[in-house]
C-alpha atoms as a PDB file:
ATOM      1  CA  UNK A   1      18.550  62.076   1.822  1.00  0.00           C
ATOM      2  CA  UNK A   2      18.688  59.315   3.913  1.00  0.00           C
ATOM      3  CA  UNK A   3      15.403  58.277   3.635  1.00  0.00           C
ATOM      4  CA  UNK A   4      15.615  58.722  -0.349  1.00  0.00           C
ATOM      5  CA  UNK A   5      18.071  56.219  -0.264  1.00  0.00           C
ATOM      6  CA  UNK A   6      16.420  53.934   1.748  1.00  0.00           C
ATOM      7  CA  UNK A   7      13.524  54.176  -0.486  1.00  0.00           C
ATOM      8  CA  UNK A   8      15.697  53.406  -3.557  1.00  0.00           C
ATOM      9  CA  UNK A   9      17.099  50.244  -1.530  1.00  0.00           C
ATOM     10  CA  UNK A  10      14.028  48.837  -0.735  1.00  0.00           C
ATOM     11  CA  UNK A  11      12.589  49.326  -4.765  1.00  0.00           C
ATOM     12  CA  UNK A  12      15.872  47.264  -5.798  1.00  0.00           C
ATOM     13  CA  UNK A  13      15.235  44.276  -3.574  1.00  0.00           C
ATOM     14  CA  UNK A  14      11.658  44.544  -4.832  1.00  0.00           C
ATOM     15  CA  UNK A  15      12.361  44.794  -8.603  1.00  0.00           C
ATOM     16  CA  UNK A  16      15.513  41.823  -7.767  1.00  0.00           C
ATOM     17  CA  UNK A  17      12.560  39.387  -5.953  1.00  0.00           C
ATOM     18  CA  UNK A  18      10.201  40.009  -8.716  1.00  0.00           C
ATOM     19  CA  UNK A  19      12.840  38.831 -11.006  1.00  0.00           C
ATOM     20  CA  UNK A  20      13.603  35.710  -9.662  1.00  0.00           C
ATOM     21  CA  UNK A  21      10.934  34.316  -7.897  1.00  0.00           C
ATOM     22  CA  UNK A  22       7.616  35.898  -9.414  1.00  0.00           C
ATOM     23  CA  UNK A  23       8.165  33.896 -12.942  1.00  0.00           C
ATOM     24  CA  UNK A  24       8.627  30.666 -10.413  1.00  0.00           C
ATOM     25  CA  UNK A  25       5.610  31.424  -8.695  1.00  0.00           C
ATOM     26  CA  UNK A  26       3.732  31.443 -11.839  1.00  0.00           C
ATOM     27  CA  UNK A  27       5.181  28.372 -13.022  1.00  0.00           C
ATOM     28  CA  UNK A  28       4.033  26.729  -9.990  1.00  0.00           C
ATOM     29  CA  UNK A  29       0.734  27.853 -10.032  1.00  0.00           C
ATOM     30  CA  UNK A  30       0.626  26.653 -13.575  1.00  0.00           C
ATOM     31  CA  UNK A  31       1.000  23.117 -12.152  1.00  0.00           C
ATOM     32  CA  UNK A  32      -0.697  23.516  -9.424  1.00  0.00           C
ATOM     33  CA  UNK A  33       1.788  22.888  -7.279  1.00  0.00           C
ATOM     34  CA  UNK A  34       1.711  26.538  -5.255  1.00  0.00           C
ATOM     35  CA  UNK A  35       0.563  24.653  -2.219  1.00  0.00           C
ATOM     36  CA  UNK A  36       2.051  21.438  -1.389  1.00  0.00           C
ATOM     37  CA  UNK A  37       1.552  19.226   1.621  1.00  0.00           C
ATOM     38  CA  UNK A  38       4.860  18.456   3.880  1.00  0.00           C
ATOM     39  CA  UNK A  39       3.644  16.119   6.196  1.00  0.00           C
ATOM     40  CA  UNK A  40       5.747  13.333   6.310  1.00  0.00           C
ATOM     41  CA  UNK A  41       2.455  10.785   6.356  1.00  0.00           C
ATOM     42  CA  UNK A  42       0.459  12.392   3.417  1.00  0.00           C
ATOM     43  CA  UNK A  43       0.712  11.040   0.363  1.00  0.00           C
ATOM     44  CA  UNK A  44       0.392  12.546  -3.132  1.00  0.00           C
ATOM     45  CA  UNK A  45      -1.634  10.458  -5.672  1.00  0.00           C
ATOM     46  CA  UNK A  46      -3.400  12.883  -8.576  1.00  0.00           C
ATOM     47  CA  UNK A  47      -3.375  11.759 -12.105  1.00  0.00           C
ATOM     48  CA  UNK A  48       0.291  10.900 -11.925  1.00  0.00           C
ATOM     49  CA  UNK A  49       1.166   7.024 -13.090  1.00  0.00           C
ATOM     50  CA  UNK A  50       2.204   5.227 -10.184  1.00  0.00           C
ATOM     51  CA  UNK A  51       5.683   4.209  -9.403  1.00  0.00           C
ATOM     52  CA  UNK A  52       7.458   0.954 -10.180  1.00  0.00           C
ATOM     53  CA  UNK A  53       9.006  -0.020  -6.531  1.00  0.00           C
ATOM     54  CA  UNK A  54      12.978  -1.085  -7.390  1.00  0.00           C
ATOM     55  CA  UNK A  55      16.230  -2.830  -5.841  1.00  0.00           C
ATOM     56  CA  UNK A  56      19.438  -2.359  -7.373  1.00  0.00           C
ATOM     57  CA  UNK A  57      17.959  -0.362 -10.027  1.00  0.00           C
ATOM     58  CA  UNK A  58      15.501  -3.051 -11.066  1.00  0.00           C
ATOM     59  CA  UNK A  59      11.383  -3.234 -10.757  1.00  0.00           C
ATOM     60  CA  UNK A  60      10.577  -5.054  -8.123  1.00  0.00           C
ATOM     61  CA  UNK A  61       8.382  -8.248  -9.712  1.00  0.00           C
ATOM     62  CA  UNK A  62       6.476 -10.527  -7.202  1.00  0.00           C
ATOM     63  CA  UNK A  63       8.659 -13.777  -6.929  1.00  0.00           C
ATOM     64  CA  UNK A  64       7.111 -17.033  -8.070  1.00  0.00           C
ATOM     65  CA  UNK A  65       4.639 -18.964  -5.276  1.00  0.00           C
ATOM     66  CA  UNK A  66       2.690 -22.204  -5.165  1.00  0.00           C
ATOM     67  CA  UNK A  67       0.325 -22.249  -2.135  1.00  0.00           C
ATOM     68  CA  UNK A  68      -2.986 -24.287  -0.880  1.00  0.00           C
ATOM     69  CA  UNK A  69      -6.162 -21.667  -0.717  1.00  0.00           C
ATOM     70  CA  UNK A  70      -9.112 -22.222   1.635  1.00  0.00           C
ATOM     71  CA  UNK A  71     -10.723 -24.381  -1.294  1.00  0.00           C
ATOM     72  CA  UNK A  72      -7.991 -26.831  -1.000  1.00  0.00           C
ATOM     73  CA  UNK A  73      -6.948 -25.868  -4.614  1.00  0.00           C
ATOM     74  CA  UNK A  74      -3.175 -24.565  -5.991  1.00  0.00           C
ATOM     75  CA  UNK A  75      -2.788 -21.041  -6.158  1.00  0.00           C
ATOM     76  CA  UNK A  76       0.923 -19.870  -8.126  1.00  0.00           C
ATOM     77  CA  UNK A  77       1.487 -16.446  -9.143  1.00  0.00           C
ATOM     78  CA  UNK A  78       0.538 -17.531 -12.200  1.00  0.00           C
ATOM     79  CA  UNK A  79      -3.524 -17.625 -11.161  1.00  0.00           C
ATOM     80  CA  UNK A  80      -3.450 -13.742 -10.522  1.00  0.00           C
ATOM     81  CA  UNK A  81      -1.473 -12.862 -14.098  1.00  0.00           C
ATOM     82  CA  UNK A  82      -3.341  -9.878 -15.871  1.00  0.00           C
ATOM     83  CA  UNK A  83      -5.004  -9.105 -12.412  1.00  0.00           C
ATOM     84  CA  UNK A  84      -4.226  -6.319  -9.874  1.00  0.00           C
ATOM     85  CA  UNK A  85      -4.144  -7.534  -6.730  1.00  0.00           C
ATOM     86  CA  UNK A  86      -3.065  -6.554  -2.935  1.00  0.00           C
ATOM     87  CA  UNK A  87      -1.072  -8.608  -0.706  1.00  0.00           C
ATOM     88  CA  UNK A  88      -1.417  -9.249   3.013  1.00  0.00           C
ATOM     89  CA  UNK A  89       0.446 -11.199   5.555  1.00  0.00           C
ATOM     90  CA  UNK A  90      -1.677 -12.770   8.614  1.00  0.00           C
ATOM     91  CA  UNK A  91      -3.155 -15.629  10.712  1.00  0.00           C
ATOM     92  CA  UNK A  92      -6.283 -16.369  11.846  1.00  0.00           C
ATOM     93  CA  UNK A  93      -5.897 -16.695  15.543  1.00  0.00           C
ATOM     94  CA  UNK A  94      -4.170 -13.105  15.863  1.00  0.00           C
ATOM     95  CA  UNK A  95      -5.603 -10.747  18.855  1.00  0.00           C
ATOM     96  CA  UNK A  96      -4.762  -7.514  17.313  1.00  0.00           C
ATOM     97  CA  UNK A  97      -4.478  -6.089  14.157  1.00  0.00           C
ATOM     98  CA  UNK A  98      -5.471  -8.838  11.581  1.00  0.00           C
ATOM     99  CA  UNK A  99      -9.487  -8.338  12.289  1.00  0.00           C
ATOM    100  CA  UNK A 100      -8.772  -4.483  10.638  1.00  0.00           C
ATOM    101  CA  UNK A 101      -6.432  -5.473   8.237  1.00  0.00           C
ATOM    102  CA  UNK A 102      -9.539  -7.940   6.795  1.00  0.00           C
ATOM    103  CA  UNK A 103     -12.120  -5.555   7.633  1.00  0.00           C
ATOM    104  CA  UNK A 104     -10.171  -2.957   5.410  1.00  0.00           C
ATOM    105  CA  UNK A 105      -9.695  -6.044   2.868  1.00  0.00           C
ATOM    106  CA  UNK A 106     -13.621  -6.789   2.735  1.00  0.00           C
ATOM    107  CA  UNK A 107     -14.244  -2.859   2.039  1.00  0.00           C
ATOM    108  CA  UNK A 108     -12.246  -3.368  -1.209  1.00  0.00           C
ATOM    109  CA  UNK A 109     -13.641  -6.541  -1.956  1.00  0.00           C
ATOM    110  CA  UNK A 110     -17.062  -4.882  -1.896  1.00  0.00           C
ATOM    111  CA  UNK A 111     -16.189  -1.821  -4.045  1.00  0.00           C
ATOM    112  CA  UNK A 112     -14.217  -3.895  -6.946  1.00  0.00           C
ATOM    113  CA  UNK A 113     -16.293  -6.755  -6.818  1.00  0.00           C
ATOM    114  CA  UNK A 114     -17.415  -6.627 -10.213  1.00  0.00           C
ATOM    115  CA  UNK A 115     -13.803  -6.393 -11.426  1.00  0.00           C
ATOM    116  CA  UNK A 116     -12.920  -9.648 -12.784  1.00  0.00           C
ATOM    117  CA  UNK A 117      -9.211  -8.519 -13.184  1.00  0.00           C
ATOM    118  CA  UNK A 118      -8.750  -7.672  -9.792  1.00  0.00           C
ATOM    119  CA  UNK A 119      -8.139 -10.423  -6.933  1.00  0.00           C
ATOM    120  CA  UNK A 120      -6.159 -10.275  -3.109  1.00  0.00           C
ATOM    121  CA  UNK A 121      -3.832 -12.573  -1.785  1.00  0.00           C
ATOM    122  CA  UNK A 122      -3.304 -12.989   1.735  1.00  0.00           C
ATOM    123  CA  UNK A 123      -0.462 -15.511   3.124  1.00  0.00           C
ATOM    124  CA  UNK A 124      -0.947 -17.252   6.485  1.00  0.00           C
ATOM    125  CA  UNK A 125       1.846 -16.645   8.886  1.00  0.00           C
ATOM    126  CA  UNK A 126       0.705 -19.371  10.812  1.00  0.00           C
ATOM    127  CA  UNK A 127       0.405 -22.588   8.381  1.00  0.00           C
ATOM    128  CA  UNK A 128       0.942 -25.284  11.071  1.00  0.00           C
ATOM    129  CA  UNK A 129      -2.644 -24.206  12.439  1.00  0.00           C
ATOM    130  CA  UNK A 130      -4.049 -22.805   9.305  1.00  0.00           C
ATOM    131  CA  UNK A 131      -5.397 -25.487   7.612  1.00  0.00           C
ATOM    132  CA  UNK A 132      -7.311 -24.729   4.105  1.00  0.00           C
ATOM    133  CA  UNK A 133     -10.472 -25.910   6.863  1.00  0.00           C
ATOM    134  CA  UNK A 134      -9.852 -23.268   8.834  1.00  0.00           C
ATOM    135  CA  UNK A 135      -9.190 -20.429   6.012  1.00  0.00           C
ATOM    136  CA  UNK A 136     -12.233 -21.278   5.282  1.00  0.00           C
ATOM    137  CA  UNK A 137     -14.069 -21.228   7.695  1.00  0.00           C
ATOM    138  CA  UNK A 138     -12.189 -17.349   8.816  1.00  0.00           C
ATOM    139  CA  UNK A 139     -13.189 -16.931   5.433  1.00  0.00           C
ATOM    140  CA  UNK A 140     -16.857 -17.087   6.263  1.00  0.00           C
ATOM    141  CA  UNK A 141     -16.903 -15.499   8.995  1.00  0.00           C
ATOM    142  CA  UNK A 142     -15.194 -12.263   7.695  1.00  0.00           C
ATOM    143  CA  UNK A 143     -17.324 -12.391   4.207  1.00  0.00           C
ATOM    144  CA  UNK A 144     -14.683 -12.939   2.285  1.00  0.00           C
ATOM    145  CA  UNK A 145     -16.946 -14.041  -1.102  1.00  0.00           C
ATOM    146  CA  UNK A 146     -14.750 -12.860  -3.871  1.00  0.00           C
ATOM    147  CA  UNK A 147     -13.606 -15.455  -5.900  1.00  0.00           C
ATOM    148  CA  UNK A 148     -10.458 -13.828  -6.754  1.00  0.00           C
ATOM    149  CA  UNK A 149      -9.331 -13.593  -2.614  1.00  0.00           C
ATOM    150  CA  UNK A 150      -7.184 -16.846  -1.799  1.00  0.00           C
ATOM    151  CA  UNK A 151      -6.334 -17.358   1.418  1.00  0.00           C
ATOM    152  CA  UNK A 152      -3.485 -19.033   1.531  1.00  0.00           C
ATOM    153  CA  UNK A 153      -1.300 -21.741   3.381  1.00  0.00           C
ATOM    154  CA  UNK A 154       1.789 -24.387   2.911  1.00  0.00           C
ATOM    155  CA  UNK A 155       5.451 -24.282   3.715  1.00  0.00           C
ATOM    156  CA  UNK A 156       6.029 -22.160   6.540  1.00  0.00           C
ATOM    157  CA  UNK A 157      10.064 -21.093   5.530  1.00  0.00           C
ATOM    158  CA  UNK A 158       8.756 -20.807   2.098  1.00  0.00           C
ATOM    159  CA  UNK A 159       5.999 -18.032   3.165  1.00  0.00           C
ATOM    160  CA  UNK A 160       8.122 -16.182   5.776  1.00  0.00           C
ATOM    161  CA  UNK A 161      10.868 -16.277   2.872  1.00  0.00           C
ATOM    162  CA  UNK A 162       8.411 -14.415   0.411  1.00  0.00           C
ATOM    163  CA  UNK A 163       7.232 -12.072   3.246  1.00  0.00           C
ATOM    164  CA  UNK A 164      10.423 -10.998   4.364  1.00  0.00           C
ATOM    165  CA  UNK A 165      12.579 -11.211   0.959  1.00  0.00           C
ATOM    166  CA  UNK A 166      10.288 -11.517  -1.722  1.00  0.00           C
ATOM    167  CA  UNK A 167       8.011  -8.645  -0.728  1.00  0.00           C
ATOM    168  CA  UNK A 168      10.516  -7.018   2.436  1.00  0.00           C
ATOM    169  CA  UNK A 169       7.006  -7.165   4.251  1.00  0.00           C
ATOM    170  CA  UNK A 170       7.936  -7.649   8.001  1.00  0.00           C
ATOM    171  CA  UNK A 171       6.618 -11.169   9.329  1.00  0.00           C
ATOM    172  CA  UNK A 172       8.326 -13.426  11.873  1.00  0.00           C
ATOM    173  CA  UNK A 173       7.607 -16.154  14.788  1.00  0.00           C
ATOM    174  CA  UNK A 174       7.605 -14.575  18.400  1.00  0.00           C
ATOM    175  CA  UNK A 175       6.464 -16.032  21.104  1.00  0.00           C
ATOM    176  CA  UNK A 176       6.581 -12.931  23.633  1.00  0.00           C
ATOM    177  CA  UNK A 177       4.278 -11.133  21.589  1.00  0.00           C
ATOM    178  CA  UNK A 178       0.197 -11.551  21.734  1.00  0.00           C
ATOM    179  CA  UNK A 179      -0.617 -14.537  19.053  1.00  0.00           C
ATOM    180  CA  UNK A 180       2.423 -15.379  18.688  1.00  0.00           C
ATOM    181  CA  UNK A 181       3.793 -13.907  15.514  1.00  0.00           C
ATOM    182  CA  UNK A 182       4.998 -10.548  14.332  1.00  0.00           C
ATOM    183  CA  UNK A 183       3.917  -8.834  10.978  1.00  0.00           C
ATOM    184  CA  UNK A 184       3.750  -5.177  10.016  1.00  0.00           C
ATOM    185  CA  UNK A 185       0.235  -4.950   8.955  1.00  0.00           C
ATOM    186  CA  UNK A 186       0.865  -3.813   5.653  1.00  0.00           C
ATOM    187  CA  UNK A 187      -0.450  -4.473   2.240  1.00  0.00           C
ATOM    188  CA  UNK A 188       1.611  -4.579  -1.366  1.00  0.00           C
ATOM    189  CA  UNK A 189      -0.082  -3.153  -4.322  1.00  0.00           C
ATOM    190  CA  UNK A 190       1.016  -5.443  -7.776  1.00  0.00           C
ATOM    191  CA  UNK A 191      -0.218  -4.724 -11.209  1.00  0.00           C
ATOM    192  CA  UNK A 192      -0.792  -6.874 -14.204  1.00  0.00           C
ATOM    193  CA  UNK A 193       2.467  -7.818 -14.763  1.00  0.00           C
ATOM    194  CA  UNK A 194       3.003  -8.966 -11.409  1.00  0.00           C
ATOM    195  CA  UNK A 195       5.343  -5.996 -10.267  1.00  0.00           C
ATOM    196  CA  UNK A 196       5.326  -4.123  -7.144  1.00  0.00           C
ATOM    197  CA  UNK A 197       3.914  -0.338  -7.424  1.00  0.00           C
ATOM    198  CA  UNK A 198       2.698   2.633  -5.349  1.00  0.00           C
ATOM    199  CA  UNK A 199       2.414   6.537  -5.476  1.00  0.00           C
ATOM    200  CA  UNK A 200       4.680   8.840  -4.428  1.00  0.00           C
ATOM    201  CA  UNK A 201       4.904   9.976  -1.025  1.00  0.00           C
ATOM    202  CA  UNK A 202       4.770  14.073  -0.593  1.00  0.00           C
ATOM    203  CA  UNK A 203       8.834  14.425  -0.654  1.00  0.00           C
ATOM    204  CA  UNK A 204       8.867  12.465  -4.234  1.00  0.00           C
ATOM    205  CA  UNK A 205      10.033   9.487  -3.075  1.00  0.00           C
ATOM    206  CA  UNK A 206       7.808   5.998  -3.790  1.00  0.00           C
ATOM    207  CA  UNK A 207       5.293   4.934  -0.886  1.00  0.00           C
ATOM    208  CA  UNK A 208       5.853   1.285  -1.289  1.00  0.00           C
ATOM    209  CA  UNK A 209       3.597  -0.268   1.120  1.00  0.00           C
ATOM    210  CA  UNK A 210      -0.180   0.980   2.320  1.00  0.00           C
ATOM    211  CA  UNK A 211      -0.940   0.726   6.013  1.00  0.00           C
ATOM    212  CA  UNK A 212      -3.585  -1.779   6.716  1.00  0.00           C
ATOM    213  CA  UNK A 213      -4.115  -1.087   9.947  1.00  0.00           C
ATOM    214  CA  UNK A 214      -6.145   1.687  10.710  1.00  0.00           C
ATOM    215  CA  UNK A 215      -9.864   2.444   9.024  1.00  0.00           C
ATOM    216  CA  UNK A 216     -10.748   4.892   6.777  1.00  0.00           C
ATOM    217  CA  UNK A 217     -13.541   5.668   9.461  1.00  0.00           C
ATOM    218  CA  UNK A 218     -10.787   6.219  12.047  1.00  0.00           C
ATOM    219  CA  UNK A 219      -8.749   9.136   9.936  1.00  0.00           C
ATOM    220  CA  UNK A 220      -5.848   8.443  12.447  1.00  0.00           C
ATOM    221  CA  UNK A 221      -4.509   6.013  14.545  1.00  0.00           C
ATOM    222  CA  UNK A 222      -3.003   7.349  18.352  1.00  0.00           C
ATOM    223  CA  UNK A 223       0.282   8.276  16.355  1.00  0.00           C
ATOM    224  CA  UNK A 224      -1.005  10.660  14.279  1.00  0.00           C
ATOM    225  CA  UNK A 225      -0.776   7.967  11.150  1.00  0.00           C
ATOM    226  CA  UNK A 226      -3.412   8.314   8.186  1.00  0.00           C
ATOM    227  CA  UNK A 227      -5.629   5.783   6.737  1.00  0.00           C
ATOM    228  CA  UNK A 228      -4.093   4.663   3.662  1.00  0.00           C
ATOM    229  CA  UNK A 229      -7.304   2.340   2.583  1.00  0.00           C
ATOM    230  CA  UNK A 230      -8.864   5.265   0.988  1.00  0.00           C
ATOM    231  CA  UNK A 231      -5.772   6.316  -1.413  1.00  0.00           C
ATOM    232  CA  UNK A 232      -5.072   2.224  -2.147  1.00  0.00           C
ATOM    233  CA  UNK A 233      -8.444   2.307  -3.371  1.00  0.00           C
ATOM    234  CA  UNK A 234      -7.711   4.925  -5.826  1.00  0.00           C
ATOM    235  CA  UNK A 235      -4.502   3.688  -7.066  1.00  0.00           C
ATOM    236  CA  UNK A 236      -5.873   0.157  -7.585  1.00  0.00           C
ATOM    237  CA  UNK A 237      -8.425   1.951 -10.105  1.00  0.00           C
ATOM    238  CA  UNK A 238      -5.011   3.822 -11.707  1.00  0.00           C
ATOM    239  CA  UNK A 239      -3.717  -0.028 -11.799  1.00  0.00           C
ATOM    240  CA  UNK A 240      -7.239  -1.022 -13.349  1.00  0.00           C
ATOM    241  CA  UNK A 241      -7.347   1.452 -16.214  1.00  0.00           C
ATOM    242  CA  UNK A 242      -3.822   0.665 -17.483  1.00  0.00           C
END
């Protein structure tokens, strides 16, 4: 008897689990969602739309600028309307991770070359030394070609102001560090319209930035920290085809 009743126990949490959770499962694997990736640095891209970045409820639109490029010409916000475009903050004399961040930069210049509504901005930290001469002439040396990729200079408290505020990208003046300056080594995806976006990360909440840092040779840096070239790449072709 005992083991009759047993066996009746056991069928009821089977026939219960089936129930609830097998019409789930089916659901899932419907969207093809059965297996999903909880690692707190992979990112989830797809065919989904990518997400407007926000503060206070509002999208996040890239403030208004006015800078000299290596040409010696005026670049506003204005220039890179109707274009998507990535943002950088660097300078041209720093030791560490700048040379990857533009070596990343030049791979995406090369592969969207022959989009004319596609461009790159990238703000010196540095302006006092960072003459439009010498943008230039770090422009040459790192290939930088693309008509659409100012590099740009002027008013160093208005650049740190739209690094740190305008786009919450980490830059500041440190002289204990090598070169320096401090900056995150990130880069800012904006669309058309000029406002912030990015996919969502794999616990459904936005990505923001993309790390610049690290190659998509490389995989990983020592921390165990993804390339994020390869899925900016992608999501700048979402950006494109909107």
């Amino acid at each position: 008897m005992k083991n009759k009743y047993t066996y009746v126990w056991v069928s009821a949490i089977i026939l219960i689990f089936g129930i609830i959770f097998i019409p789930r499962i089916v659901d899932r694997i419907k969207r093809g969602t059965v297996v999903e990736n909880t690692r707190m640095n992979v990112e989830t891209g797809g065919e989904r739309p990518l997400e407007y970045i926000t503060l206070d409820g509002k999208k996040r639109k890239v403030p208004a600028f006015n800078f000299l490029n290596q040409d010696s010409l005026w670049i506003s916000n204005q220039d890179y309307k109707g274009k998507v475009y990535v943002v950088e903050f660097f300078f041209t004399t720093c030791p560490t991770i700048c040379p990857i961040m533009n070596q990343n930069l030049v791979e995406i210049q090369d592969e969207f070359r022959e989009f004319q509504n596609f461009g790159i901005a990238s703000f010196t930290i540095n302006p006092e030394y960072d003459t439009p001469m010498v943008l230039k002439e770090y422009a040459e040396k790192y290939g930088i070609t693309d008509l659409d990729w100012n590099l740009l200079t002027g008013d160093s408290e208005k650049i740190f102001d739209l690094a740190n505020v305008g786009f919450n990208i980490f830059a500041a003046s440190s002289p204990d560090v090598p070169g320096g300056f401090e900056h995150s080594g990130l880069f800012a995806l904006v669309d058309k319209n000029g406002y912030l976006r990015s996919r969502k990360d794999a616990f459904g909440n936005p990505l923001i930035y993309y790390r610049g840092t690290i190659k998509p040779s490389q995989g990983q840096n020592i921390d165990g920290e993804e390339e994020q070239i390869s899925i900016l790449k992608e999501d700048i072709k979402k950006l494109l085809q909107e």
